[in-house]
Protein backbone atom coordinates (compact mmCIF):
# COMPACT_ATOMS: atom_id res chain seq x y z
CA UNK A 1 94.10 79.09 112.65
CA UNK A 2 94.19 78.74 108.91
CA UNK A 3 96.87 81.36 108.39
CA UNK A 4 98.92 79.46 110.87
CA UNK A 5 98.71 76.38 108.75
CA UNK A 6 98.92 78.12 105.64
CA UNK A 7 102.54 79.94 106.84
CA UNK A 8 103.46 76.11 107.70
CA UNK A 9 102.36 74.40 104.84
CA UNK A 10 103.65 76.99 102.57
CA UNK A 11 107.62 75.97 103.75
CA UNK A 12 106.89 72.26 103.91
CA UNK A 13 108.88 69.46 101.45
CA UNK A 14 107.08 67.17 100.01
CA UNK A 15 106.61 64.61 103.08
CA UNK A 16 105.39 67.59 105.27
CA UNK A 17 108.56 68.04 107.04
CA UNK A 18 109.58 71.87 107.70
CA UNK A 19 112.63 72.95 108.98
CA UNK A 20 112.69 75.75 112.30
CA UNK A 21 113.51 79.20 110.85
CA UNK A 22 115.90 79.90 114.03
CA UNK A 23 117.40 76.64 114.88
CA UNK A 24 116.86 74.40 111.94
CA UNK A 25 114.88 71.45 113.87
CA UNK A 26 113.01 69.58 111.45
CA UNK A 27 109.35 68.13 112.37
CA UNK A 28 106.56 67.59 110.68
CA UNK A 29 103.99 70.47 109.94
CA UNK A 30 101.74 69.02 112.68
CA UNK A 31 104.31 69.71 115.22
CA UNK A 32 105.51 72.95 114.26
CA UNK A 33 103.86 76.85 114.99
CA UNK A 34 103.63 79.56 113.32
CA UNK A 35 105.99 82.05 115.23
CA UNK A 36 105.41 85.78 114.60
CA UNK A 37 108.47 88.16 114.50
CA UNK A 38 106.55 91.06 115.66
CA UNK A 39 104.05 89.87 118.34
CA UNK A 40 100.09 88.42 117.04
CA UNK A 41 98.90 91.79 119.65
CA UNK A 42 100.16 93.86 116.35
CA UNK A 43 97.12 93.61 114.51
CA UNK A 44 98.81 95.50 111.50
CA UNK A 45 101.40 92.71 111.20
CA UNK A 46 99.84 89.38 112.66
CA UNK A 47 98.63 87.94 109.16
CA UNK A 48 101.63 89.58 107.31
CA UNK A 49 103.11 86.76 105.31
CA UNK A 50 106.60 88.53 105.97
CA UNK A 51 106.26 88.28 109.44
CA UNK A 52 105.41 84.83 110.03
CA UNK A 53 107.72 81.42 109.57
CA UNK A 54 107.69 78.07 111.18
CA UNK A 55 109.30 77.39 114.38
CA UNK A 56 109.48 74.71 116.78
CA UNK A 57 107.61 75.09 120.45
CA UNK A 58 110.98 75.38 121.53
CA UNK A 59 112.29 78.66 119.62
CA UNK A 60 108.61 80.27 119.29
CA UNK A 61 107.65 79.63 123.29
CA UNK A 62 110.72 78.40 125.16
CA UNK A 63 113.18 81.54 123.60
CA UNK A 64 110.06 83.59 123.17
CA UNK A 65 110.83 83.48 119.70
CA UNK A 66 114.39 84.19 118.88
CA UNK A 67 113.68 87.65 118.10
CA UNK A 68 117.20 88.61 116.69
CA UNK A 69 117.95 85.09 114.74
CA UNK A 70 114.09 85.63 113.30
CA UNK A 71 115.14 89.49 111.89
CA UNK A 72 118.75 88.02 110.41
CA UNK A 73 116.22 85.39 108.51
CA UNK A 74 113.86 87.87 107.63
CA UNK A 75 116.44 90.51 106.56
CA UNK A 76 118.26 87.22 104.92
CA UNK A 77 114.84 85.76 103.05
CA UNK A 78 113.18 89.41 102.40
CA UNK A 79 115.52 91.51 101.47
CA UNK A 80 118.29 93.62 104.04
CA UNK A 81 115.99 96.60 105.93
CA UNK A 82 112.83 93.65 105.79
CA UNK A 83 112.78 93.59 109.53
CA UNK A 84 113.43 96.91 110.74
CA UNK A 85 109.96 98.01 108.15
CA UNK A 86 108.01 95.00 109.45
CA UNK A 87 108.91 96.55 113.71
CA UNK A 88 107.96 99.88 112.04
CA UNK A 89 104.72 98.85 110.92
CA UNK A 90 103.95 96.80 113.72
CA UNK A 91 103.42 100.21 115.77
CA UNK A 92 100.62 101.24 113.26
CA UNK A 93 97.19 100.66 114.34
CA UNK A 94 94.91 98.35 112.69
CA UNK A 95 91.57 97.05 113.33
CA UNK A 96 89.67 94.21 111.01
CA UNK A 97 85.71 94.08 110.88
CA UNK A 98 84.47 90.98 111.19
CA UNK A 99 83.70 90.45 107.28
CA UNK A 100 87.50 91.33 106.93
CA UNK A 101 88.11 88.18 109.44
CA UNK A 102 85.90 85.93 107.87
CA UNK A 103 87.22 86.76 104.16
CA UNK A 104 90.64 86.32 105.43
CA UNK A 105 90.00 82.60 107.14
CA UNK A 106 87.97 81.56 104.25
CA UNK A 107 91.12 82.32 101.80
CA UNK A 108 93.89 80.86 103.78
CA UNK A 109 90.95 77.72 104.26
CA UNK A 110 91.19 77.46 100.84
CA UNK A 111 95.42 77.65 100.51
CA UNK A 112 95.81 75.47 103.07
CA UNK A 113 93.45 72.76 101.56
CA UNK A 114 95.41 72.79 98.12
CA UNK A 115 99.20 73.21 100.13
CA UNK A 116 98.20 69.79 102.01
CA UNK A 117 96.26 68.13 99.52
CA UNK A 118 99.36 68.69 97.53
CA UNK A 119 101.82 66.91 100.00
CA UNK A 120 99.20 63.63 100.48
């Protein structure tokens, strides 16, 4: 949950606003999601900062994501190749213990309190 706020946050202006990575709606942070280019089931890419960007519900649920528009931004944002590396690690298997989980909420806790403390 953190993380997801965190990836919003981190691409917000200054009055919270953040602009759709695949169709360029603008909403507030509230009302945007944290779409994943290679599916939250990857473990090995779910809290990858490179694989995460705001969307709208529309693009991230309704087009189940705009796969192809998300790897031109990715490839556009990252670097050419960005995309194709993130799909190849997404097939890598990755488990987190718990202490991993808790370390990794607890530091995006703490991002996300300074990002939106910041845009107050």
């Amino acid at each position: 949950m953190y993380f997801s706020r965190y990836i919003r946050w981190s691409h917000a202006d200054s009055d919270g606003n953040v602009k759709c990575i695949t169709c360029d709606t603008i909403k507030h942070v509230k009302e945007m999601q944290c779409g994943h280019f290679m599916s939250r089931r990857h473990y090995s890419t779910r809290w990858l900062i490179k694989n995460c960007a705001p969307q709208c519900y529309g693009c991230n649920i309704g087009s189940q994501g705009q796969q192809y528009r998300y790897s031109q931004y990715i490839d556009r944002v990252h670097g050419e190749g960005a995309a194709e590396a993130i799909a190849d690690r997404s097939e890598l298997s990755r488990k987190y213990t718990n202490e991993e989980l808790i370390t990794l909420s607890h530091y995006y806790k703490k991002k996300v309190d300074e990002l939106s403390t910041k845009h107050c």
